[in-house]
Protein backbone atom coordinates (compact mmCIF):
# COMPACT_ATOMS: atom_id res chain seq x y z
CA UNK A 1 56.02 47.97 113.99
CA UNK A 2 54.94 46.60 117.25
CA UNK A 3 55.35 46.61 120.62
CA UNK A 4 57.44 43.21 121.77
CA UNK A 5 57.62 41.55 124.98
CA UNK A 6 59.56 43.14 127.71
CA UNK A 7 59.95 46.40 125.39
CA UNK A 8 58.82 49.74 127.26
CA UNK A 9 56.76 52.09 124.99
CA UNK A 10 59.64 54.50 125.45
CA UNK A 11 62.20 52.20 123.74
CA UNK A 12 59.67 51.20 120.67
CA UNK A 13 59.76 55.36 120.09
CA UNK A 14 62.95 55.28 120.30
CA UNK A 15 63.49 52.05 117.85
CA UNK A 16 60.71 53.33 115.57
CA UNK A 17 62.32 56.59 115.12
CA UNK A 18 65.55 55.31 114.84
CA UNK A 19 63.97 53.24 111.44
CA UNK A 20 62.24 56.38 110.24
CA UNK A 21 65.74 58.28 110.22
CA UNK A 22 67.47 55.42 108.66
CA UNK A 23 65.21 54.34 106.48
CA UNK A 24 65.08 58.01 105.24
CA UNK A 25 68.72 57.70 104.88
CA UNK A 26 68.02 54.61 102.38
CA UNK A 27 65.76 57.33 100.30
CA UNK A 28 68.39 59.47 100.00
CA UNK A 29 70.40 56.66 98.15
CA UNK A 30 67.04 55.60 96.10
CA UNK A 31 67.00 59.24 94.97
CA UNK A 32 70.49 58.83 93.86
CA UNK A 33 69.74 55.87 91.77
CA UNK A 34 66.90 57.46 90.19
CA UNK A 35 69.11 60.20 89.12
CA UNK A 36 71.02 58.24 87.34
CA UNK A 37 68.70 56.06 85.05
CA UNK A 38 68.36 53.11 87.76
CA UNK A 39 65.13 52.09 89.00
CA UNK A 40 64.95 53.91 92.88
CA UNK A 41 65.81 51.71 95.14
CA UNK A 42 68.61 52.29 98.35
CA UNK A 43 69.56 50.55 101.02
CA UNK A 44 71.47 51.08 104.19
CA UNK A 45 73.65 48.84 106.42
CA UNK A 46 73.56 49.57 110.17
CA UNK A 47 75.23 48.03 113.19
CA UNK A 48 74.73 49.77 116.67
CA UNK A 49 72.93 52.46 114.87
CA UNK A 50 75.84 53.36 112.81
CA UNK A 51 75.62 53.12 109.16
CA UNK A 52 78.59 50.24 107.66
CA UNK A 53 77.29 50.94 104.13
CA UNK A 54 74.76 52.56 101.54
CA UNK A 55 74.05 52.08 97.97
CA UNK A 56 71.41 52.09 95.51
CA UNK A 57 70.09 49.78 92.20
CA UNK A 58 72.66 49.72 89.41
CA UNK A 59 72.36 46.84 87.52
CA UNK A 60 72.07 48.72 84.54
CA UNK A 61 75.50 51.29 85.24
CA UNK A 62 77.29 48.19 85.87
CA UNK A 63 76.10 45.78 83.30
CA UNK A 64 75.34 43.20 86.19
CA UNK A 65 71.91 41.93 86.89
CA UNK A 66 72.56 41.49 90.55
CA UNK A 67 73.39 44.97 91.31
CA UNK A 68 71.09 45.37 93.33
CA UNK A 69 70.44 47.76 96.30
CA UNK A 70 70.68 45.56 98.83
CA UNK A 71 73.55 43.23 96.95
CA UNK A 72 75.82 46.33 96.70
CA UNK A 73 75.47 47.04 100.56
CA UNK A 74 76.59 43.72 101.53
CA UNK A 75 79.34 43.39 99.31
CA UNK A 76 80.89 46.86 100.66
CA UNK A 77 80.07 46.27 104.49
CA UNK A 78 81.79 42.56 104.03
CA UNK A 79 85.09 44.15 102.79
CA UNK A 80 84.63 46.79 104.81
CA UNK A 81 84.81 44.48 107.98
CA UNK A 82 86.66 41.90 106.10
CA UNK A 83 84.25 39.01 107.03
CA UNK A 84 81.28 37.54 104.74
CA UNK A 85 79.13 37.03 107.83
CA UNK A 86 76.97 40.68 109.10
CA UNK A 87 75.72 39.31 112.20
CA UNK A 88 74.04 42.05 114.39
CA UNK A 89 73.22 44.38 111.69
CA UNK A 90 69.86 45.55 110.34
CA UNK A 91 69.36 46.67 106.85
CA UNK A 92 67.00 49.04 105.66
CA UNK A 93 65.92 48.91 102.12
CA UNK A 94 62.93 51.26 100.07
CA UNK A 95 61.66 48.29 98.54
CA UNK A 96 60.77 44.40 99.60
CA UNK A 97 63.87 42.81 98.41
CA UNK A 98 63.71 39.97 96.02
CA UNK A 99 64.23 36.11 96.08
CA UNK A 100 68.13 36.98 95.15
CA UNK A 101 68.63 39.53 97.70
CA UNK A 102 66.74 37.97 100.57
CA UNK A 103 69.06 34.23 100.35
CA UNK A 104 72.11 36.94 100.42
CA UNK A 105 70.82 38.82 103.09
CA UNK A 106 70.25 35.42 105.02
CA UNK A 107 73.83 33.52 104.15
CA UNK A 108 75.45 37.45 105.55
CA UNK A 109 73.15 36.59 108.44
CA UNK A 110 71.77 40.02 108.62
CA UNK A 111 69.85 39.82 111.51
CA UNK A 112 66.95 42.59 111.06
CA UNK A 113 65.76 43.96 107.54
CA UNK A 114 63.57 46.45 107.41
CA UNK A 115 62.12 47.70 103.96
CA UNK A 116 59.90 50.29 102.99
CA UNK A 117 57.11 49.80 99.89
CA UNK A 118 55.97 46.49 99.36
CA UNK A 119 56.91 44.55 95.97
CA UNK A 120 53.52 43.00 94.53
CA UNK A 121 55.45 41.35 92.02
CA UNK A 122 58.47 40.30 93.17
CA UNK A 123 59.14 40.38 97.44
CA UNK A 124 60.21 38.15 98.62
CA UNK A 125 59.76 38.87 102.35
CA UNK A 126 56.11 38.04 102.57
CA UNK A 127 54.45 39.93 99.65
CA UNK A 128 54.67 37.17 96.88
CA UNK A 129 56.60 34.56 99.04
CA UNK A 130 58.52 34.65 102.49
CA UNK A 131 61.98 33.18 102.25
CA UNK A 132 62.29 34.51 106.25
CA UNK A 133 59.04 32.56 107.22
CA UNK A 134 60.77 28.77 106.08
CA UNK A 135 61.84 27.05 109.61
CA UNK A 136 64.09 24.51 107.80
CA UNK A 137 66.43 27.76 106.93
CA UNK A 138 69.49 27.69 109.80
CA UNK A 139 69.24 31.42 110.22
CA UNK A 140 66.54 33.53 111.35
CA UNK A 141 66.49 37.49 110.16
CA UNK A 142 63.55 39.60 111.55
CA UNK A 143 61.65 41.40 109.45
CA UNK A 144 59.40 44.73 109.51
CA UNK A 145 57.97 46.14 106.46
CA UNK A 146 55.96 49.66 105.71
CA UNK A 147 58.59 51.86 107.30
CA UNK A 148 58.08 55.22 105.34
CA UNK A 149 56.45 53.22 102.73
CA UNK A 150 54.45 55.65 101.37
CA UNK A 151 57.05 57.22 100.47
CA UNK A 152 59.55 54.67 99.34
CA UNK A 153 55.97 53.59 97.33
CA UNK A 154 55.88 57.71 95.69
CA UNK A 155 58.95 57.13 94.81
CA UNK A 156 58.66 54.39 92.58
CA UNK A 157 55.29 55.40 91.23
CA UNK A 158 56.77 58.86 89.99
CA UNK A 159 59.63 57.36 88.97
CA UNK A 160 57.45 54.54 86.42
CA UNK A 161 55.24 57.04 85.72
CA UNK A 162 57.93 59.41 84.24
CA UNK A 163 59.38 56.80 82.10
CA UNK A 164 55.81 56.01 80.16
């Protein structure tokens, strides 16, 4: 994360710490999925730095290949607030979302996403390809990656490792 114009150091502590927390929040629901067979990943849905909705992975719980983390999030926070459309929210996710997840997280018009451990094999939000960096795209969502990674990363790697 980094310093942006006009932005005191006070308020990037203040917007850095606010990621750490809910980011760490997004763990919690990664840890959940991991509990129950899924592969660890959580996400969190946050406007005006309250959370609108959590999840985790559970494509395999629900039969449904786009089950995702991040899919499940904005499903609940758009009947939550009855509208399709998330402007102003930020969503924090353990692990770069994928090609699927980031064209959904651009048609909700999510305006920040913020993920943890980086996805080598998959992201889609600058590791293998970055759907966020195409100008032609009508909506712009910021991103910032490496947020607690290490840990979202540990995760993951325990998780794998466990299951060979």
């Amino acid at each position: 994360m980094s310093i942006t114009l006009g932005q005191s150091e006070n308020q990037f502590k203040q917007a850095y710490s606010a990621d750490r927390n809910f980011m760490a929040l997004a763990i919690k629901q990664a840890q959940l999925a991991a509990a129950k067979g899924e592969v660890p990943v959580g996400a969190v849905l946050v406007r005006d730095g309250m959370v609108i909705a959590s999840s985790f992975n559970q494509p395999i719980t629900k039969h449904d290949p786009s089950a995702h983390a991040e899919m499940n999030v904005l499903r609940l926070a758009a009947a939550q607030l009855g509208n399709y459309r998330l402007p102003g929210t930020t969503l924090y996710v353990t692990l770069e979302p994928c090609l699927m997840c980031c064209g959904a997280v651009l048609h909700a018009r999510v305006e920040r996403l913020v993920y943890g451990a980086p996805d080598a094999k998959t992201g889609a939000a600058g590791s293998v390809l970055n759907v966020f960096a195409v100008p032609q795209i009508n909506h712009q969502t910021t991103v910032t990656g490496g947020v607690l990674g290490d840990d979202c990363g540990h995760l993951l790697r325990t998780f794998f490792q466990a299951r060979r």
